[in-house]
C-alpha atoms as a PDB file:
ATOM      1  CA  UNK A   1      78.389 -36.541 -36.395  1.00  0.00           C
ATOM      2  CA  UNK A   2      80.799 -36.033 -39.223  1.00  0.00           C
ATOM      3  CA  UNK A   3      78.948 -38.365 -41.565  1.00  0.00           C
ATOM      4  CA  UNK A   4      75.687 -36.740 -40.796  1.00  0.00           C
ATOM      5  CA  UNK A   5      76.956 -33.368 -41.731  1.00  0.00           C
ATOM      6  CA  UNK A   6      78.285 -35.046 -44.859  1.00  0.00           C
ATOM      7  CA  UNK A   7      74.796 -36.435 -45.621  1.00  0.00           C
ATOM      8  CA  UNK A   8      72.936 -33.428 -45.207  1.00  0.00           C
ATOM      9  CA  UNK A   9      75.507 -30.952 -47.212  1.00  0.00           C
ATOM     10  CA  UNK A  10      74.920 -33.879 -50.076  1.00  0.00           C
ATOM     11  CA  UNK A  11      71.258 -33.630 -49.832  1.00  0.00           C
ATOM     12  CA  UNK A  12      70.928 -29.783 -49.609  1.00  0.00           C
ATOM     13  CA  UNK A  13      73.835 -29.880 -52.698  1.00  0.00           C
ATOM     14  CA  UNK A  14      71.293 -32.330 -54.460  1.00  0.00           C
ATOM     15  CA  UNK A  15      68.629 -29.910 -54.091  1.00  0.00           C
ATOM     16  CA  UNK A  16      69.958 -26.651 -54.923  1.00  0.00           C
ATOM     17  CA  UNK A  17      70.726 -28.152 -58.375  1.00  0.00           C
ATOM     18  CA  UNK A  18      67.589 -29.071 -58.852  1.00  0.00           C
ATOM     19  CA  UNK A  19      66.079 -26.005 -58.177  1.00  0.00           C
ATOM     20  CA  UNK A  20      68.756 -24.367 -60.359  1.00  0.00           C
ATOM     21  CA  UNK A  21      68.324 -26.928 -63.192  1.00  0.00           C
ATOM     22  CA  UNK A  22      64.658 -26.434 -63.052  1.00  0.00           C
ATOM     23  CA  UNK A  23      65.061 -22.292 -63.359  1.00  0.00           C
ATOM     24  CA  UNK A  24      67.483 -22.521 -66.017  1.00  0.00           C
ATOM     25  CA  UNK A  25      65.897 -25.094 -67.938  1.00  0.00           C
ATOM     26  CA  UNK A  26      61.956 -25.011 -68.015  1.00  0.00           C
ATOM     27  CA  UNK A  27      60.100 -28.004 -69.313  1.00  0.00           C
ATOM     28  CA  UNK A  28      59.284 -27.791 -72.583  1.00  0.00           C
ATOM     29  CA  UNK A  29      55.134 -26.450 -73.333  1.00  0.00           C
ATOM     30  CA  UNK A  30      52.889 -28.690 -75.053  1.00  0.00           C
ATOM     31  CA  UNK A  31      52.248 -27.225 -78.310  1.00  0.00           C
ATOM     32  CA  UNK A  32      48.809 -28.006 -80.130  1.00  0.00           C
ATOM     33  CA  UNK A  33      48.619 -27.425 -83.617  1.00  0.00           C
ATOM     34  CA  UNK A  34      45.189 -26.307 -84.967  1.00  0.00           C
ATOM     35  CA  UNK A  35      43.268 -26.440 -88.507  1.00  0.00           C
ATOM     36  CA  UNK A  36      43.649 -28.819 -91.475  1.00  0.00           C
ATOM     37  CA  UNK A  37      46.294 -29.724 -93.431  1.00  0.00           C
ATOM     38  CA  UNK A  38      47.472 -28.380 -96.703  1.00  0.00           C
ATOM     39  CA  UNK A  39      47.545 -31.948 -98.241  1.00  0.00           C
ATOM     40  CA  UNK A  40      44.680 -33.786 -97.350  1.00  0.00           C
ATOM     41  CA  UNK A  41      44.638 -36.720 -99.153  1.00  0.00           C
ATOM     42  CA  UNK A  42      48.108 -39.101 -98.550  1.00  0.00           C
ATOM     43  CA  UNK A  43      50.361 -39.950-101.686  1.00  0.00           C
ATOM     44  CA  UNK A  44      48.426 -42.895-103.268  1.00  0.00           C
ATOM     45  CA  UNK A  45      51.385 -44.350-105.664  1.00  0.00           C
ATOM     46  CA  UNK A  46      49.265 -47.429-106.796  1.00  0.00           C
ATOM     47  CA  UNK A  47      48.634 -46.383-110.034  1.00  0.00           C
ATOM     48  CA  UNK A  48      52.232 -44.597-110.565  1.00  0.00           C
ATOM     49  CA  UNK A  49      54.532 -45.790-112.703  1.00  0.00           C
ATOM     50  CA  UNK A  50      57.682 -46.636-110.567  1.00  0.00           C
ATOM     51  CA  UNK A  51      60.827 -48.597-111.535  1.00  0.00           C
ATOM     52  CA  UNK A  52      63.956 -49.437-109.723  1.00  0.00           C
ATOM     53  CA  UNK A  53      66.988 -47.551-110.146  1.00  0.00           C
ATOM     54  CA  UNK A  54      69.979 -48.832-111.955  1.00  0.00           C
ATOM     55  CA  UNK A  55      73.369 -47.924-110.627  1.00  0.00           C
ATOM     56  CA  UNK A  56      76.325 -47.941-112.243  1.00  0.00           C
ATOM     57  CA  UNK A  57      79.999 -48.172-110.753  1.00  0.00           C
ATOM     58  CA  UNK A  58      82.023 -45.862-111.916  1.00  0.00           C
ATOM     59  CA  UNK A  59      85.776 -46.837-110.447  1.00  0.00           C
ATOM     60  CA  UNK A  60      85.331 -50.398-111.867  1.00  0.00           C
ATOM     61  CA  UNK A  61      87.432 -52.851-110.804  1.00  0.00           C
ATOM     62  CA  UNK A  62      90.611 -50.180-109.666  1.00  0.00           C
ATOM     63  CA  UNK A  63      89.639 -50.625-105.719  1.00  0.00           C
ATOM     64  CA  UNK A  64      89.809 -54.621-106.213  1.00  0.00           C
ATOM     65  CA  UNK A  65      92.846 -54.719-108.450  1.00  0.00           C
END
C-alpha cells in the first residue's frame, strides 16, 4: 500500500508542475510578419570589386622566441 501511495503522490507531484510550468510559462505565439521588404533585390557582388585581406602580425616573432 505504501508504494502505491508513493506512486500516486509522484504522479499528482508530476502534474501540478506541469500545470504550474504551463501558467507561468505560456508557449510562445506564432508571429506573422506582413508586407514587403525594404531591400528587395539580394546583394549581387558579381560585378564588385573584392580582394582578400592582408594581415599583418604585429608581435613578430616575441611569442616564439
Amino acid at each position: 500500500m505504501s508504494l502505491f501511495r508513493l506512486i500516486l503522490i509522484g504522479i499528482a507531484i508530476y502534474l501540478i508542475s506541469k500545470v504550474f510550468k504551463n501558467l507561468l510559462n505560456p508557449p510562445p505565439q506564432n508571429r506573422h510578419v506582413e508586407g514587403n521588404a525594404q531591400t528587395p533585390d539580394p546583394i549581387n557582388l558579381s560585378g564588385a570589386d573584392i580582394e582578400d585581406a592582408e594581415f599583418e602580425e604585429i608581435d613578430g616573432d616575441e611569442k616564439n622566441g
